[in-house]
PDB file of N, CA and C in Angstrom:
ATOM      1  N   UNK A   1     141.636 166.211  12.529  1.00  0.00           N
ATOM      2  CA  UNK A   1     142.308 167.424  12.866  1.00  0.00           C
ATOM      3  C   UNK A   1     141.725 168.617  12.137  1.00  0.00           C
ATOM      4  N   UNK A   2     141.072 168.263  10.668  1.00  0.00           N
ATOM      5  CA  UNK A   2     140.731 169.136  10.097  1.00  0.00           C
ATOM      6  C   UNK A   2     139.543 170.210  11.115  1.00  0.00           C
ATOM      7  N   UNK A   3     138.537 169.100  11.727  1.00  0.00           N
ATOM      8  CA  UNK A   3     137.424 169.739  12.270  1.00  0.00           C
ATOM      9  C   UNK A   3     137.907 170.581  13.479  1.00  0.00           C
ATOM     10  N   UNK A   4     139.281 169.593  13.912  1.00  0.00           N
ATOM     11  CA  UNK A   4     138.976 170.598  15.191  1.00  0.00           C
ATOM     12  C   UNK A   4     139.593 171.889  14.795  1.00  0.00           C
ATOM     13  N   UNK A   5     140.432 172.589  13.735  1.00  0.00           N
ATOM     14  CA  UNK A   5     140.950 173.765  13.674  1.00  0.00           C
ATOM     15  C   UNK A   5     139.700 174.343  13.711  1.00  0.00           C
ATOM     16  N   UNK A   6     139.151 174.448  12.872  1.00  0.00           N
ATOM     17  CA  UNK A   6     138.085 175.654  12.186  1.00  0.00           C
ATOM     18  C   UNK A   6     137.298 175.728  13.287  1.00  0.00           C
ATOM     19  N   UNK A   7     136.627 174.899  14.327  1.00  0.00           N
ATOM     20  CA  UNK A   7     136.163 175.192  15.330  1.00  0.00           C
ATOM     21  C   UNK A   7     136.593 176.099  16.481  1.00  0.00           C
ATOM     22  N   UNK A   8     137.713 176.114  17.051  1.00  0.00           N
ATOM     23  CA  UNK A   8     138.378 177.175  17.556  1.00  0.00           C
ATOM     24  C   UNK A   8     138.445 178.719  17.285  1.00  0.00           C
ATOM     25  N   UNK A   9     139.133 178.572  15.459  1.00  0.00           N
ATOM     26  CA  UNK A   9     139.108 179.595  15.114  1.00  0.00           C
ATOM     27  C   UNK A   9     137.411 180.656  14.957  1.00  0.00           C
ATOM     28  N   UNK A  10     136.491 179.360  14.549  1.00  0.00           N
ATOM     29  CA  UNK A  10     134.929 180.057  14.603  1.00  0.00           C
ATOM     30  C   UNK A  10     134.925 181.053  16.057  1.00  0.00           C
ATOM     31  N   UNK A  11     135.044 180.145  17.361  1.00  0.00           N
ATOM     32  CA  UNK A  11     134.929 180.673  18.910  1.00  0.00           C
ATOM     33  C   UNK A  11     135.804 181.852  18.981  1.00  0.00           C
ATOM     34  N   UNK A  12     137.218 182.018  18.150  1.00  0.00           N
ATOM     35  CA  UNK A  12     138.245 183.134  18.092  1.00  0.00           C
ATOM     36  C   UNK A  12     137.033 184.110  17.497  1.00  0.00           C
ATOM     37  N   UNK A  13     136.864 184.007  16.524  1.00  0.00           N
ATOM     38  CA  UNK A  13     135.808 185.162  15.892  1.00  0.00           C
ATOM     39  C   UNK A  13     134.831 185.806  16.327  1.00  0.00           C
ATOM     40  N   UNK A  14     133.647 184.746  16.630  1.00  0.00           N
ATOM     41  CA  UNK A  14     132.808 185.154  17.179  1.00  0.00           C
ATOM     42  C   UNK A  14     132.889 185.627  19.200  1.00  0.00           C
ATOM     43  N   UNK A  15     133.705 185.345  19.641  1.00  0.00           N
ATOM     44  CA  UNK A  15     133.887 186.298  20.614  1.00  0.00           C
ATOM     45  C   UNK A  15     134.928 187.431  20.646  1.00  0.00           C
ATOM     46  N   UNK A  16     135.712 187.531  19.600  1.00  0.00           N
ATOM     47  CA  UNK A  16     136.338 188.853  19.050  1.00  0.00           C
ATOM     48  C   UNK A  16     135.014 189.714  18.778  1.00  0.00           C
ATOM     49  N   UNK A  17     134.225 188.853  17.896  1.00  0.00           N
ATOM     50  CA  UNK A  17     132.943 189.967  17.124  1.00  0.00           C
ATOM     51  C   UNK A  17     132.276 191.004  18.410  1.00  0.00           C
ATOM     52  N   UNK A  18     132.102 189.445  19.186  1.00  0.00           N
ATOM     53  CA  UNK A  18     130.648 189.979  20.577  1.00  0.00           C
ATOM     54  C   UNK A  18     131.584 190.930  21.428  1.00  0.00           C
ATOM     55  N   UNK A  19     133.126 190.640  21.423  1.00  0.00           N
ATOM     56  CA  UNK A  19     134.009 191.959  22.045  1.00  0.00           C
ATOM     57  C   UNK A  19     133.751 192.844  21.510  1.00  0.00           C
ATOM     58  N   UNK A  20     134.164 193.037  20.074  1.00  0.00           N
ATOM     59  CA  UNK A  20     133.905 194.568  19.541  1.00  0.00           C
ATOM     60  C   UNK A  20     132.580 194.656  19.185  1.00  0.00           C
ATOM     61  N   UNK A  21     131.732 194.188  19.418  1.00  0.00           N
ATOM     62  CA  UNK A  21     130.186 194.552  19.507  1.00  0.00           C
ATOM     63  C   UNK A  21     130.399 195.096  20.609  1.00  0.00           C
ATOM     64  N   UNK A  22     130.586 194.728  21.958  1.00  0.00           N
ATOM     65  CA  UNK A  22     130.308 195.272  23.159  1.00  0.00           C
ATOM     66  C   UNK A  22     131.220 196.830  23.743  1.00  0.00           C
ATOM     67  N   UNK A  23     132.495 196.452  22.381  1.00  0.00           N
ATOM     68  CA  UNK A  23     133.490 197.522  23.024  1.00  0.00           C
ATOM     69  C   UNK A  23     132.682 198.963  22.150  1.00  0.00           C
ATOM     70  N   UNK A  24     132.366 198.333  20.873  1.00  0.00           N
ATOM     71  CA  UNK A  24     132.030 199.495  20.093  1.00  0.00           C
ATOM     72  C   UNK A  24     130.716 200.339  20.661  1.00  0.00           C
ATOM     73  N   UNK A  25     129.723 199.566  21.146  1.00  0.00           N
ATOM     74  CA  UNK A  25     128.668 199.857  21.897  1.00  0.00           C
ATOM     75  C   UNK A  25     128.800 200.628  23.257  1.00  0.00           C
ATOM     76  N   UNK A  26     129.657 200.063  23.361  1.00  0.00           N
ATOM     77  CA  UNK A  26     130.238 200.753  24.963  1.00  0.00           C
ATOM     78  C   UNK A  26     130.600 202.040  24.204  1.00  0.00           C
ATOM     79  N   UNK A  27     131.868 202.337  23.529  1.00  0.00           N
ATOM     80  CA  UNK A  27     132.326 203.370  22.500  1.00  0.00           C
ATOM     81  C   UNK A  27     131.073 204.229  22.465  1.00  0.00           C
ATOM     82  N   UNK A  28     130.332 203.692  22.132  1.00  0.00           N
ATOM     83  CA  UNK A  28     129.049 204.658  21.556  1.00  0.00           C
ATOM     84  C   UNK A  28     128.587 205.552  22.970  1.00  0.00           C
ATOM     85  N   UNK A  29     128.224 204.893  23.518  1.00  0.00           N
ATOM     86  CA  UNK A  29     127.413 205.515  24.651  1.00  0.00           C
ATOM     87  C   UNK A  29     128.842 206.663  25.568  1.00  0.00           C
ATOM     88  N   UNK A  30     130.154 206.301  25.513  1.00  0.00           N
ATOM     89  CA  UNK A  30     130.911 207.621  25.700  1.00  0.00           C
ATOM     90  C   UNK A  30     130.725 208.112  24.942  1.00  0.00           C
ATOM     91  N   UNK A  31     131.169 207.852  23.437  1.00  0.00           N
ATOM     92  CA  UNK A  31     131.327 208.900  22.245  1.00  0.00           C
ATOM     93  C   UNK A  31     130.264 210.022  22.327  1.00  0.00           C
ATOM     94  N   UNK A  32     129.061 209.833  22.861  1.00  0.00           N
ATOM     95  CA  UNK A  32     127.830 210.427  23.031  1.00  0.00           C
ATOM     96  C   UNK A  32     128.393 211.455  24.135  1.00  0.00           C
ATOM     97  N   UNK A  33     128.648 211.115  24.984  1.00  0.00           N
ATOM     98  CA  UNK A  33     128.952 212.309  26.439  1.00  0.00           C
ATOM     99  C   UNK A  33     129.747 213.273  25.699  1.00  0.00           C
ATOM    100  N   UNK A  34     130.926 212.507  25.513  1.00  0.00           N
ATOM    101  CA  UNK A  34     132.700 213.136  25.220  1.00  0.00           C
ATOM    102  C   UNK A  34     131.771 214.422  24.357  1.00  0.00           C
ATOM    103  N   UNK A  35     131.767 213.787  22.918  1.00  0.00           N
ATOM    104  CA  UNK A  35     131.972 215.131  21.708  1.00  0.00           C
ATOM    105  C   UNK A  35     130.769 216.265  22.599  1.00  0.00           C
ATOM    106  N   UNK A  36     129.642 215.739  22.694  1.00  0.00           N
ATOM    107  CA  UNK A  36     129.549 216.973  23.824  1.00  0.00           C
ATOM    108  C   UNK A  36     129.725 218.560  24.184  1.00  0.00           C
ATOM    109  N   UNK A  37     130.516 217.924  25.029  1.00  0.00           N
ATOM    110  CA  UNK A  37     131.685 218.340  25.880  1.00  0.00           C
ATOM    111  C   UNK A  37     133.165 218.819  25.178  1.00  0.00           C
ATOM    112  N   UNK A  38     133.486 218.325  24.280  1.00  0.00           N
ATOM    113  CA  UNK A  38     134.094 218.791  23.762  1.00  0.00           C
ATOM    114  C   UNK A  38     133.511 219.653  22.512  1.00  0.00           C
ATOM    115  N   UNK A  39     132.488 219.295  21.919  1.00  0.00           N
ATOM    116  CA  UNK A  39     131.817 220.276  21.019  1.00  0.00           C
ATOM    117  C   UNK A  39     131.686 221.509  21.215  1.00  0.00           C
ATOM    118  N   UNK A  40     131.257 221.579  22.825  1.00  0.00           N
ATOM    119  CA  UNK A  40     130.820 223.043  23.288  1.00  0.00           C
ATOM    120  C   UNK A  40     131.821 223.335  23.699  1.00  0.00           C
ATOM    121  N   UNK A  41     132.785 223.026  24.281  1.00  0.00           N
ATOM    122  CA  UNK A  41     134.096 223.322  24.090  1.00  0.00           C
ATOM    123  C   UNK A  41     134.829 224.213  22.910  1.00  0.00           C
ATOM    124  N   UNK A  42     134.666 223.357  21.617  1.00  0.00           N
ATOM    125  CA  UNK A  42     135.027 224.100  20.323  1.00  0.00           C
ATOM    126  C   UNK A  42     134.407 225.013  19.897  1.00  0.00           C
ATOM    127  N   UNK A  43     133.033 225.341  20.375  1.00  0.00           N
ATOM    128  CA  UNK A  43     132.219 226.346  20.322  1.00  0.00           C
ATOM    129  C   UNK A  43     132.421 227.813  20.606  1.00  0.00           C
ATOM    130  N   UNK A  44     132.779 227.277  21.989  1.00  0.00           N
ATOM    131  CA  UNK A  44     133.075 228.221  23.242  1.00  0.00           C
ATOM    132  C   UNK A  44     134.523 228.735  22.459  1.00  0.00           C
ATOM    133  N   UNK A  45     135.178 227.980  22.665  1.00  0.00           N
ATOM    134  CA  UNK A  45     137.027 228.338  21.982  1.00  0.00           C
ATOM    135  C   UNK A  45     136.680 229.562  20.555  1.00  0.00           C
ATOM    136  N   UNK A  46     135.733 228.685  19.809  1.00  0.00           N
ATOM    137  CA  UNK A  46     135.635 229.641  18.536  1.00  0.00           C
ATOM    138  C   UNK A  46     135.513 231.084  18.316  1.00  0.00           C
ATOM    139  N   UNK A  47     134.146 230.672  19.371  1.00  0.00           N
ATOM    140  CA  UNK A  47     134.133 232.043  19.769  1.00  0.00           C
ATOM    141  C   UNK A  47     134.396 233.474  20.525  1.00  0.00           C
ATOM    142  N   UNK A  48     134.974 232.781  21.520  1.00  0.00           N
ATOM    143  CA  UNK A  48     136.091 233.468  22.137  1.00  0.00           C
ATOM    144  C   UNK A  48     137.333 234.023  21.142  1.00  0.00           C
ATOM    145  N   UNK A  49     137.597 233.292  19.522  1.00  0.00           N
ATOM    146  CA  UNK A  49     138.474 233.464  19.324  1.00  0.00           C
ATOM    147  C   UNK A  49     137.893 234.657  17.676  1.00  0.00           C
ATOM    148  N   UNK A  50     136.522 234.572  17.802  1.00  0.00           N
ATOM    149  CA  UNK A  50     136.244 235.690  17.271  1.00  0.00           C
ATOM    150  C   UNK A  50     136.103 236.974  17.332  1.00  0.00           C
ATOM    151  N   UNK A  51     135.503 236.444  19.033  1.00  0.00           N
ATOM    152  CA  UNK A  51     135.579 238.578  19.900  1.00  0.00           C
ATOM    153  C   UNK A  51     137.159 238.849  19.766  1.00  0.00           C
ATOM    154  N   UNK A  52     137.969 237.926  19.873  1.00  0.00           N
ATOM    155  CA  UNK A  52     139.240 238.396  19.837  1.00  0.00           C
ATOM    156  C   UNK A  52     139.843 239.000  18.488  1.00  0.00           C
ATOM    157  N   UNK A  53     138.922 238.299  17.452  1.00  0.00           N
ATOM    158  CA  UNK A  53     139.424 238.994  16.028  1.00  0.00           C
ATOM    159  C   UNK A  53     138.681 240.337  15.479  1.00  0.00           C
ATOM    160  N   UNK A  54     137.611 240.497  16.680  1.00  0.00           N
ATOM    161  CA  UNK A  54     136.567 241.777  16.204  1.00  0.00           C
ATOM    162  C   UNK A  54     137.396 242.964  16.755  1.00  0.00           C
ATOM    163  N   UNK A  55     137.951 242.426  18.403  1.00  0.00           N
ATOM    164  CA  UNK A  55     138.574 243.634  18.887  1.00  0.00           C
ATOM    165  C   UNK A  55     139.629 243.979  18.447  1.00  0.00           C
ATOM    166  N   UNK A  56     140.588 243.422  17.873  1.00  0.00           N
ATOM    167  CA  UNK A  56     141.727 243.088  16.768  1.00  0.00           C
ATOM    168  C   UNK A  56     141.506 244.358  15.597  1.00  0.00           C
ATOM    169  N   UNK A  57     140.376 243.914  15.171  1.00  0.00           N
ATOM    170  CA  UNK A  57     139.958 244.542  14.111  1.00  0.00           C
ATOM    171  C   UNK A  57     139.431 245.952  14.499  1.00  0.00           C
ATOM    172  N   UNK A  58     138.749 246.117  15.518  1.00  0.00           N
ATOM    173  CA  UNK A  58     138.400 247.534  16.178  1.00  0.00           C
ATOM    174  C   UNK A  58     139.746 247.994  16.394  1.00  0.00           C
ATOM    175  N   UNK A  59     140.144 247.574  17.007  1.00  0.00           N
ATOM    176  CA  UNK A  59     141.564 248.268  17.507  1.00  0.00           C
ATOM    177  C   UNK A  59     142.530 249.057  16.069  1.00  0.00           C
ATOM    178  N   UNK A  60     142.386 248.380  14.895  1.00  0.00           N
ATOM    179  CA  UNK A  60     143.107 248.805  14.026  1.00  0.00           C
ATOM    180  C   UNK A  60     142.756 250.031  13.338  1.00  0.00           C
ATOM    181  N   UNK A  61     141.087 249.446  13.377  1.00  0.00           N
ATOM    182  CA  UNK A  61     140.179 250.797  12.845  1.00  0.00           C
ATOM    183  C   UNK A  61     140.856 252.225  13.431  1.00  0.00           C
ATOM    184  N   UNK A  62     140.677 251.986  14.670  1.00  0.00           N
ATOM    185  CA  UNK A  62     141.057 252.814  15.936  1.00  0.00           C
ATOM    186  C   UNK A  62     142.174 253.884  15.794  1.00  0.00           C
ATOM    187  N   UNK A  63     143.143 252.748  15.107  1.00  0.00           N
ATOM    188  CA  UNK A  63     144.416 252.852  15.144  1.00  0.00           C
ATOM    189  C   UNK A  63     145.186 253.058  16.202  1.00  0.00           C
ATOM    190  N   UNK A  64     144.876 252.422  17.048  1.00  0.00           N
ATOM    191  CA  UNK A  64     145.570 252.073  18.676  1.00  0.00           C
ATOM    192  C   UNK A  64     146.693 251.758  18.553  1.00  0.00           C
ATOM    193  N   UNK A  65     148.040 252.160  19.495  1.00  0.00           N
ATOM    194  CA  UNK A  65     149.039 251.331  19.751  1.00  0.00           C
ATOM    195  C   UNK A  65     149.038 249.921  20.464  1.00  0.00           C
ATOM    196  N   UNK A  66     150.175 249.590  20.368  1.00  0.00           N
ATOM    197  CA  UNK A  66     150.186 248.243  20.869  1.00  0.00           C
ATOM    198  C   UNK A  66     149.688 247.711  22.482  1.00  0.00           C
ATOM    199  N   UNK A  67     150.438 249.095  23.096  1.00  0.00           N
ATOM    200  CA  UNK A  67     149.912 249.102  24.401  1.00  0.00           C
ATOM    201  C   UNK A  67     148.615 249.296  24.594  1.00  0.00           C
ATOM    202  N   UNK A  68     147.926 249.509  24.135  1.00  0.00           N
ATOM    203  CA  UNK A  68     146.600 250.094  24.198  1.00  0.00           C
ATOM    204  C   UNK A  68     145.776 249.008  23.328  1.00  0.00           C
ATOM    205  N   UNK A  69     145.907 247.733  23.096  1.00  0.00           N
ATOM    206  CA  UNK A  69     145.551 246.824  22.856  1.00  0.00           C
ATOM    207  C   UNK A  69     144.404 246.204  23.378  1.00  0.00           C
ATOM    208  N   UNK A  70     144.431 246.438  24.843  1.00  0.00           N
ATOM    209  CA  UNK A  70     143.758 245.223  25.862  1.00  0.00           C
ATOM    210  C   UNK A  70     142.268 245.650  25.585  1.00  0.00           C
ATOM    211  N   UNK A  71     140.930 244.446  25.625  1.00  0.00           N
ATOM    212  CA  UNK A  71     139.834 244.738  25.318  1.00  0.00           C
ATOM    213  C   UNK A  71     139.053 246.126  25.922  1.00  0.00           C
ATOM    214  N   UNK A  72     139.131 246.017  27.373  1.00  0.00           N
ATOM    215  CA  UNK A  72     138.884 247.715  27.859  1.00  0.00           C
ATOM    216  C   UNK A  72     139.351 248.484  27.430  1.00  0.00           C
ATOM    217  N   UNK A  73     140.200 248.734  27.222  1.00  0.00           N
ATOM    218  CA  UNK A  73     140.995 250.082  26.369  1.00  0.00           C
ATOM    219  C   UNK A  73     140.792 250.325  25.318  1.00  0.00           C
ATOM    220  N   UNK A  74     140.225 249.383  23.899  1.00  0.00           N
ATOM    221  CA  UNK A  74     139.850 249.672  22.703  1.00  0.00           C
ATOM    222  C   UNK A  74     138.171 249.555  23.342  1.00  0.00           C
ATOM    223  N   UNK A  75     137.670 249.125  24.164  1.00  0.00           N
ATOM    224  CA  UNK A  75     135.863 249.778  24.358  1.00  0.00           C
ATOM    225  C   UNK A  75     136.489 251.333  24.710  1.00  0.00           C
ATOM    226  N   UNK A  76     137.280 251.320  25.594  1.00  0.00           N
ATOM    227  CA  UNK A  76     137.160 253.150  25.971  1.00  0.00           C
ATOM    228  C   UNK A  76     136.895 254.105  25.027  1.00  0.00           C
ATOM    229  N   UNK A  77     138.313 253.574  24.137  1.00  0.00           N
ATOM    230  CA  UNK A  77     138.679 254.034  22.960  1.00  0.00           C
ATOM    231  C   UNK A  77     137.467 254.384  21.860  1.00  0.00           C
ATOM    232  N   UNK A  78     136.530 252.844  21.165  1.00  0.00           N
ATOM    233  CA  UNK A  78     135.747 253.108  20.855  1.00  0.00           C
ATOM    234  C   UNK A  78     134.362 253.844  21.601  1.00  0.00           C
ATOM    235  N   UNK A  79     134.244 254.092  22.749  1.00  0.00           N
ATOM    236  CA  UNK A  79     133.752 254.535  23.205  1.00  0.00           C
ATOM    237  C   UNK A  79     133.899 256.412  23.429  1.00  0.00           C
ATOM    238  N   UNK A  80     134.936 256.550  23.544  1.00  0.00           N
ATOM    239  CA  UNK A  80     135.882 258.149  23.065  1.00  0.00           C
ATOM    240  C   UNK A  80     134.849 258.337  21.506  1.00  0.00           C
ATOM    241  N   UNK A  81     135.321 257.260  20.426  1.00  0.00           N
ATOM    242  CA  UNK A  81     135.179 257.929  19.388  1.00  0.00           C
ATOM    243  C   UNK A  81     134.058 258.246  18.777  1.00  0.00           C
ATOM    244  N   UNK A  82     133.081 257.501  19.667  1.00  0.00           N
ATOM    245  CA  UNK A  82     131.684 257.359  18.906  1.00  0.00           C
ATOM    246  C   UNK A  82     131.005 258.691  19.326  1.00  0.00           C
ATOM    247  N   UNK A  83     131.589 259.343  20.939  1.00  0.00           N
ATOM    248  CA  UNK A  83     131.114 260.396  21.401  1.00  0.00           C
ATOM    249  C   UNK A  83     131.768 261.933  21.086  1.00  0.00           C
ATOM    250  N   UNK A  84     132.619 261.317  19.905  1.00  0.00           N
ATOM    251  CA  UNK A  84     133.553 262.569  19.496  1.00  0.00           C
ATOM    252  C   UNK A  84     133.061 262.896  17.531  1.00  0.00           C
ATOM    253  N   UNK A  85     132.254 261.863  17.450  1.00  0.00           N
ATOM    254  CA  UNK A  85     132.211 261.719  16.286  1.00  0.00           C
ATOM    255  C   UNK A  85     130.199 262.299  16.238  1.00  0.00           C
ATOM    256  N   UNK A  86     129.805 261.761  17.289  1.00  0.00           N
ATOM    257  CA  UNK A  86     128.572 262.458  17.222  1.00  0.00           C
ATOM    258  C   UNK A  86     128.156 264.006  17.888  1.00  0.00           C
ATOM    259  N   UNK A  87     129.512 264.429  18.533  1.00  0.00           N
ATOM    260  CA  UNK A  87     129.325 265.813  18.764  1.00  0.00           C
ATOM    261  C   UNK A  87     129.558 266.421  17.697  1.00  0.00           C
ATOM    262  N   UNK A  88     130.712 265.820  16.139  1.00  0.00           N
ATOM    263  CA  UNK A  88     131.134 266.190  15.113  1.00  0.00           C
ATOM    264  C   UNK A  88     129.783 266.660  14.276  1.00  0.00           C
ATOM    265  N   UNK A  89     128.562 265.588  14.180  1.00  0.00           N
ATOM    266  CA  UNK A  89     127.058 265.617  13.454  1.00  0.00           C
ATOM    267  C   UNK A  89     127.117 266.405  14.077  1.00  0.00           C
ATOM    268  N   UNK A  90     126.553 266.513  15.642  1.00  0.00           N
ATOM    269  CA  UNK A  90     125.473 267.758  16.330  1.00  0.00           C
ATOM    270  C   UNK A  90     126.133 269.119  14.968  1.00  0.00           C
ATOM    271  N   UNK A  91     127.705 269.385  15.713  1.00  0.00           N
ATOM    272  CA  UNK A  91     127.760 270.837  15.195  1.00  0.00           C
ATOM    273  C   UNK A  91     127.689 270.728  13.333  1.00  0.00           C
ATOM    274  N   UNK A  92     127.426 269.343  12.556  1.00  0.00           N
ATOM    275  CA  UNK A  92     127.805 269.788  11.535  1.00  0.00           C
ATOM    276  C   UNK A  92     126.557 270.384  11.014  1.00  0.00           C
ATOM    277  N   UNK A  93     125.460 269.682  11.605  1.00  0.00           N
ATOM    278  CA  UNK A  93     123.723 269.709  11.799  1.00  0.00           C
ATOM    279  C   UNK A  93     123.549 271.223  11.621  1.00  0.00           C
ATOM    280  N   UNK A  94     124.220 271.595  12.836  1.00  0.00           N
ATOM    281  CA  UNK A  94     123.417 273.501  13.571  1.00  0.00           C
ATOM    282  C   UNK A  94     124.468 274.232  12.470  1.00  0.00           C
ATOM    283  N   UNK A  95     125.679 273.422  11.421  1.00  0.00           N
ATOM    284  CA  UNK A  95     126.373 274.551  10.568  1.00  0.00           C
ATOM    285  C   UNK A  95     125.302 274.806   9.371  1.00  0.00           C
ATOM    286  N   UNK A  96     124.684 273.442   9.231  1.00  0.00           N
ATOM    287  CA  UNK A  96     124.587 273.306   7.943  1.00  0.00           C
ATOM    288  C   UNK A  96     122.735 274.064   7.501  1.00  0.00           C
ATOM    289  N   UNK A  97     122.533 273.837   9.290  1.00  0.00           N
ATOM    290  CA  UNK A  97     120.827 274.854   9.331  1.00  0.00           C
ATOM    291  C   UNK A  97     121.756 276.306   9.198  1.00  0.00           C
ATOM    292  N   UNK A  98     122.555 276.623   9.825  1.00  0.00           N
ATOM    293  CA  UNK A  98     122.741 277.918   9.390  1.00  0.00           C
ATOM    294  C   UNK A  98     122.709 278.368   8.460  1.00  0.00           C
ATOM    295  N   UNK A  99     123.635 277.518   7.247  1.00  0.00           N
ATOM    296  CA  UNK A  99     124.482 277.832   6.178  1.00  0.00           C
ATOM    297  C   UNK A  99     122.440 277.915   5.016  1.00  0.00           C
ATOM    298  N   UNK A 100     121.731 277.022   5.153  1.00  0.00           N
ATOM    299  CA  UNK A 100     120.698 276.977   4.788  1.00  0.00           C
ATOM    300  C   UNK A 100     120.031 278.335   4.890  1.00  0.00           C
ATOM    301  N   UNK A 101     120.301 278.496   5.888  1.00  0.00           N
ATOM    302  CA  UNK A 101     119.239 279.802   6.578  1.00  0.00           C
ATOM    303  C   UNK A 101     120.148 281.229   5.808  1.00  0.00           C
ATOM    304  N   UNK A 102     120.858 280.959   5.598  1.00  0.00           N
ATOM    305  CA  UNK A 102     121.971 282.456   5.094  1.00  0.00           C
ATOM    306  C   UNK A 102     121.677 282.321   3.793  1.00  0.00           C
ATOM    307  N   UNK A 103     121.698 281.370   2.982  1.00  0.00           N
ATOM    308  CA  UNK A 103     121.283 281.281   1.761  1.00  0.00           C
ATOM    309  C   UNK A 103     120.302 281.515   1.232  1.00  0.00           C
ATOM    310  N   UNK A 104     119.180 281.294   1.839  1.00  0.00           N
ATOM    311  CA  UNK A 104     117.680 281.493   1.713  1.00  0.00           C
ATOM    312  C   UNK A 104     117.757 282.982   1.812  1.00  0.00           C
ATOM    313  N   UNK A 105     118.008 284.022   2.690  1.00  0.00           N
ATOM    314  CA  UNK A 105     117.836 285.194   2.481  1.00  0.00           C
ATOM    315  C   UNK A 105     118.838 285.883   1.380  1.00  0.00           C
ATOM    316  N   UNK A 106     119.684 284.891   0.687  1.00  0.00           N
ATOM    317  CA  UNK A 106     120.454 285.345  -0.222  1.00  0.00           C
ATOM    318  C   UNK A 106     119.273 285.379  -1.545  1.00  0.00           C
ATOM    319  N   UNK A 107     118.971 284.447  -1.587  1.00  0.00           N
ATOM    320  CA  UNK A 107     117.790 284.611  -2.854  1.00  0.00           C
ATOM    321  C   UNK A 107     117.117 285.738  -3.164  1.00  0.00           C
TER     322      UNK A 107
END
């Protein structure tokens, strides 16, 4: 009786093993597709969830209301300010050649 246990249990093992050899192997060759697919997935998500923290962050700069939140509206917005801020240079430019030019004949 002794022999015949341990024999069974050997055949229990070793086709448990060659199962999870075959399941884990199998495993492998999805695991390969899946993360993937889901990698670029988490990629994609991430970064989507960074433009969302840039415009977040523009918007505050901005100092936008709430309504005025949505991504077009803070481009407008930043878009308003960049063209309000460089007409600000032009004239500070043509004050500051003036202010130069008045001084010089002050000498």
């Amino acid at each position: 009786m002794d022999t015949e246990n341990p024999a069974p249990i050997v055949e229990k093992d070793t086709t448990d093993a060659e199962t999870s050899l075959d399941s884990s192997h199998l495993g492998k060759k999805i695991q390969k597709k899946v993360p993937k697919r889901i990698h670029k997935a988490e990629r994609e998500k991430m970064k989507r969830e960074h433009l969302n923290e840039l415009f977040l962050g523009l918007a505050d700069a901005l100092e936008l209301s709430e309504q005025m939140n949505g991504k077009a509206s803070v481009l407008s917005e930043a878009a308003r300010f960049v063209k309000d801020m460089l007409s600000q240079i032009k004239h500070m430019r043509t004050e500051n050649t003036t202010l130069l030019s008045e001084s010089q004949y002050d000498v």
